[in-house]
C-alpha atoms as a PDB file:
ATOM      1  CA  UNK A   1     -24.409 -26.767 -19.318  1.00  0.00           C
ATOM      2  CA  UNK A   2     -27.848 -25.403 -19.647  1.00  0.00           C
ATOM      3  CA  UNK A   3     -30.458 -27.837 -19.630  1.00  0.00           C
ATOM      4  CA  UNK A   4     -32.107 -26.104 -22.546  1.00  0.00           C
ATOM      5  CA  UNK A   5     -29.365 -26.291 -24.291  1.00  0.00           C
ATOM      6  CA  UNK A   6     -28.494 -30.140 -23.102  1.00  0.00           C
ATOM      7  CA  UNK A   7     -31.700 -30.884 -24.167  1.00  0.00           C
ATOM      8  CA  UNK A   8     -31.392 -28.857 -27.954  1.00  0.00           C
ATOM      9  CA  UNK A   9     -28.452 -31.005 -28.538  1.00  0.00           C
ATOM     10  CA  UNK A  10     -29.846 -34.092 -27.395  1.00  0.00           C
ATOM     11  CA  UNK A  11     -32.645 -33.662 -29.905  1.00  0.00           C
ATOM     12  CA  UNK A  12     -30.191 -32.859 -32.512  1.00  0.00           C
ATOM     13  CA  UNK A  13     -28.671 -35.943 -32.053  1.00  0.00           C
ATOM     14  CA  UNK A  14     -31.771 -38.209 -31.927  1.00  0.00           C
ATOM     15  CA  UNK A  15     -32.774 -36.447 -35.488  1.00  0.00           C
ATOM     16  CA  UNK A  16     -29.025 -37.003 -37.103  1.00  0.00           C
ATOM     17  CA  UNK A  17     -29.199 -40.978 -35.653  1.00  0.00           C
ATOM     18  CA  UNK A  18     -32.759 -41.304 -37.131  1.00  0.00           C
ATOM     19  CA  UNK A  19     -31.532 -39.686 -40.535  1.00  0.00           C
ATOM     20  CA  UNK A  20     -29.077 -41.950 -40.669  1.00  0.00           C
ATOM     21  CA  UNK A  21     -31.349 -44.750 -40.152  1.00  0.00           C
ATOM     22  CA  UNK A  22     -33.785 -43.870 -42.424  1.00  0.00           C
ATOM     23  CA  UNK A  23     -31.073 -43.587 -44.832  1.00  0.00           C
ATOM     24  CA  UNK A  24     -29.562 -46.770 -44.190  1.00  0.00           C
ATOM     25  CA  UNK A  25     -32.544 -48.245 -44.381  1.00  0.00           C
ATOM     26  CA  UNK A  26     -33.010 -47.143 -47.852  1.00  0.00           C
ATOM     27  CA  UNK A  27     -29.123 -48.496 -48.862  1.00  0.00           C
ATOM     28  CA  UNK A  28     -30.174 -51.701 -47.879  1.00  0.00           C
ATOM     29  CA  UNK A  29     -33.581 -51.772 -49.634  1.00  0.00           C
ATOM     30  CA  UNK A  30     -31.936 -50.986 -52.771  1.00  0.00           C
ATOM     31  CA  UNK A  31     -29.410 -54.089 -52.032  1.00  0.00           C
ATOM     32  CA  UNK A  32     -29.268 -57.561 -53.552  1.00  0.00           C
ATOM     33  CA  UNK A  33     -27.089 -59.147 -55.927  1.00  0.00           C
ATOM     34  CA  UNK A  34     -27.532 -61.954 -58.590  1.00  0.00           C
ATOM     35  CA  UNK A  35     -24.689 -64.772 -59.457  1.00  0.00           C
ATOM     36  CA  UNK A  36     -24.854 -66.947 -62.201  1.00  0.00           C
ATOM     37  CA  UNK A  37     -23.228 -70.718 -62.858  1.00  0.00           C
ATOM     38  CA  UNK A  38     -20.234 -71.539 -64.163  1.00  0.00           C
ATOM     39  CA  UNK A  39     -21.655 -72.322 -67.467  1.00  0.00           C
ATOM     40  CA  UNK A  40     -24.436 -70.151 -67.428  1.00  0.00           C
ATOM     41  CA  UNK A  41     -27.257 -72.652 -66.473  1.00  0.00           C
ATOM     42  CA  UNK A  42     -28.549 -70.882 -63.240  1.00  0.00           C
ATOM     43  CA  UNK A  43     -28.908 -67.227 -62.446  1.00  0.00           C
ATOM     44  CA  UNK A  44     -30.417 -65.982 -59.145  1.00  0.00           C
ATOM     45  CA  UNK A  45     -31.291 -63.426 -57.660  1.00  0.00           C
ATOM     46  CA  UNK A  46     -31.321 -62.325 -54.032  1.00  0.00           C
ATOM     47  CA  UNK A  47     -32.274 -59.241 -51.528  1.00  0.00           C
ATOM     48  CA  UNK A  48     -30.163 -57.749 -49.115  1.00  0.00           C
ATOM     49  CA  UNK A  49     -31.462 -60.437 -46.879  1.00  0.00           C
ATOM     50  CA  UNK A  50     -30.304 -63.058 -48.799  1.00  0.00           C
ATOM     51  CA  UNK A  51     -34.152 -64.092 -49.746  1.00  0.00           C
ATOM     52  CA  UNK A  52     -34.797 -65.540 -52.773  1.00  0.00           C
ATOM     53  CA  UNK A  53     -36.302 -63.162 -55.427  1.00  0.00           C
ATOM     54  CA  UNK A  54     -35.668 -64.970 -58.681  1.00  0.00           C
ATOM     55  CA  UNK A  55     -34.033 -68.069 -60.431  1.00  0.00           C
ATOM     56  CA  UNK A  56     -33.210 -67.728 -64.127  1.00  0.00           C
ATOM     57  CA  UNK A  57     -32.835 -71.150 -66.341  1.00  0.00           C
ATOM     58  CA  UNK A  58     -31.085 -71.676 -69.732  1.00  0.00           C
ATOM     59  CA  UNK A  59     -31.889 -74.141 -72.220  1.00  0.00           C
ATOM     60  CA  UNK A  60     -28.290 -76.051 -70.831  1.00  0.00           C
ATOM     61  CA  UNK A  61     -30.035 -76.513 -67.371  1.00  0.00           C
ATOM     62  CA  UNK A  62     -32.373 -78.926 -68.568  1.00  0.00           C
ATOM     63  CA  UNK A  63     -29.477 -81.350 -69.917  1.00  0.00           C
ATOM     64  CA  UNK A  64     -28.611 -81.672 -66.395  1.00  0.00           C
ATOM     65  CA  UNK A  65     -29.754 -83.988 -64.188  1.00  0.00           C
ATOM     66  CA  UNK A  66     -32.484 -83.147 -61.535  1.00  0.00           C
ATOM     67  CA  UNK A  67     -29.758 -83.741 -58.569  1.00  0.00           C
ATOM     68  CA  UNK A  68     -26.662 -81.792 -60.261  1.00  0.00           C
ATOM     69  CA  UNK A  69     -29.724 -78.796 -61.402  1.00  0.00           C
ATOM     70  CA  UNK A  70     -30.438 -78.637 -57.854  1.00  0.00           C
ATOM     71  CA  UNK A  71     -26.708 -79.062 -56.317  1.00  0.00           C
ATOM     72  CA  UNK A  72     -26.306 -75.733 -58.866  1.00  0.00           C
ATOM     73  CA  UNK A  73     -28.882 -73.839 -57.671  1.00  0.00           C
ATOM     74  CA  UNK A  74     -28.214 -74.260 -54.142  1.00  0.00           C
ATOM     75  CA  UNK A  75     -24.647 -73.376 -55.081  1.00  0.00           C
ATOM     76  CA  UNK A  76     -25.363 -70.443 -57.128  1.00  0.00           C
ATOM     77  CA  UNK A  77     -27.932 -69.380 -54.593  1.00  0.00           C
ATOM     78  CA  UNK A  78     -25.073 -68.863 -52.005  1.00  0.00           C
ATOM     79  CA  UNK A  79     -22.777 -67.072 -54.048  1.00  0.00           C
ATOM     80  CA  UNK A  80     -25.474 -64.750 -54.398  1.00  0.00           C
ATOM     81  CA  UNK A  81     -26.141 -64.335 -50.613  1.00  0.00           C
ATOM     82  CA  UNK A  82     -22.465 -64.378 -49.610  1.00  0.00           C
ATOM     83  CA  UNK A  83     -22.368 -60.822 -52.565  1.00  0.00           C
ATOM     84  CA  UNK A  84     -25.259 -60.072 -50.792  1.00  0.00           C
ATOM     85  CA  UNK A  85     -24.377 -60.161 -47.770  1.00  0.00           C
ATOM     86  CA  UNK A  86     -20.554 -58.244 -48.975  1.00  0.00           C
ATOM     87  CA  UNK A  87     -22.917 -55.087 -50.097  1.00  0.00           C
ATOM     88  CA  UNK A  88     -24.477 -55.093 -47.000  1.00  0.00           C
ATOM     89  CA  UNK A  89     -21.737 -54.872 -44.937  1.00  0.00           C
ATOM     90  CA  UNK A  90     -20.453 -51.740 -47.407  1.00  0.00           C
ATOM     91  CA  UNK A  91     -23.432 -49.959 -46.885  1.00  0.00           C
ATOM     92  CA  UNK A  92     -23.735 -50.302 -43.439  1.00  0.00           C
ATOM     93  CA  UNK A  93     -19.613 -49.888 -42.670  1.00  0.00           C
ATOM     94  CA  UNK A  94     -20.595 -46.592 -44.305  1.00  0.00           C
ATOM     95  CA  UNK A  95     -23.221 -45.844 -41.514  1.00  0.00           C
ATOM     96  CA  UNK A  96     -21.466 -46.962 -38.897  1.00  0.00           C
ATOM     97  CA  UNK A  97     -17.677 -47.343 -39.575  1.00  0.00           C
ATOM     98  CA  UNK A  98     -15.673 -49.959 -38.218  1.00  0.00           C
ATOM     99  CA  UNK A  99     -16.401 -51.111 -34.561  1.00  0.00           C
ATOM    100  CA  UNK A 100     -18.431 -53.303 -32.148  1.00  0.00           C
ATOM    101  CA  UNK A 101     -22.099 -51.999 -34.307  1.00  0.00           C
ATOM    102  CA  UNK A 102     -20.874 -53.722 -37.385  1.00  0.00           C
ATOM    103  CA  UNK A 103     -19.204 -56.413 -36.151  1.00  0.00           C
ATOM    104  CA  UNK A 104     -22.691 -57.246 -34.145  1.00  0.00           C
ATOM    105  CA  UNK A 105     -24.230 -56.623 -37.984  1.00  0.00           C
ATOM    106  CA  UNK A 106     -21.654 -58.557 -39.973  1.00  0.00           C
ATOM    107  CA  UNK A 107     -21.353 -61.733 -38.066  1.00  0.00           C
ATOM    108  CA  UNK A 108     -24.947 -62.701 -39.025  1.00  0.00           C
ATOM    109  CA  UNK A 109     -23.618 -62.604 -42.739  1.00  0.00           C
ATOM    110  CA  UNK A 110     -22.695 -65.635 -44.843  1.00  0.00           C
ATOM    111  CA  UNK A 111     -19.259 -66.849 -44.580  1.00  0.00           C
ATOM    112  CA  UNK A 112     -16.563 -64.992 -46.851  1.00  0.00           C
ATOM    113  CA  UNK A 113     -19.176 -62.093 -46.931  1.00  0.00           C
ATOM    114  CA  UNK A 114     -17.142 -59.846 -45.046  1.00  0.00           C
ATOM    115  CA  UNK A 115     -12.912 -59.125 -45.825  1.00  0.00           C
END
């Protein structure tokens, strides 16, 4: 092959791999997922990361008490992550299909995140 040519495809390459990740990138920013209680007391909120970006409280949280309020949040909060974390692994099975790359992504996710 030409080198000119080897090198014109290589470049080609490099820009569809950093489209991609660019792209990606901008899957996961738009990622999170919320999860409420069983009875509605807690709702939160999480990124794609699984960070913490809001807790919502009902009037029925306060009848709890401060140990079972905090057992729910907890709770709640990883029901959010593991939906989280389900999402993420979409987006990025789209990027990448199925293989070694998502595996290496997916095992970082909470448990029952990924089928």
């Amino acid at each position: 092959m030409d080198p000119a040519q080897w090198l014109a495809d290589y470049r080609d390459r490099l820009e569809r791999v950093a489209y991609s990740a660019r792209a990606a990138s901008a899957s996961l920013r738009e990622v999170g997922a919320s999860a409420t209680s069983p009875r509605g007391e807690v709702t939160v909120t999480v990124n794609a990361g699984g960070g913490l970006e809001q807790v919502g409280l009902t009037p029925a949280a306060r009848k709890l008490e401060t140990d079972a309020l905090a057992a729910l949040i907890v709770a709640t909060s990883r029901e959010a992550q593991r939906l989280a974390g389900a999402r993420t692994a979409e987006v990025m099975a789209g990027y990448l299909g199925e293989g070694e790359a998502l595996a290496e992504i997916t095992q970082h996710l909470p448990a029952g995140a990924v089928r």
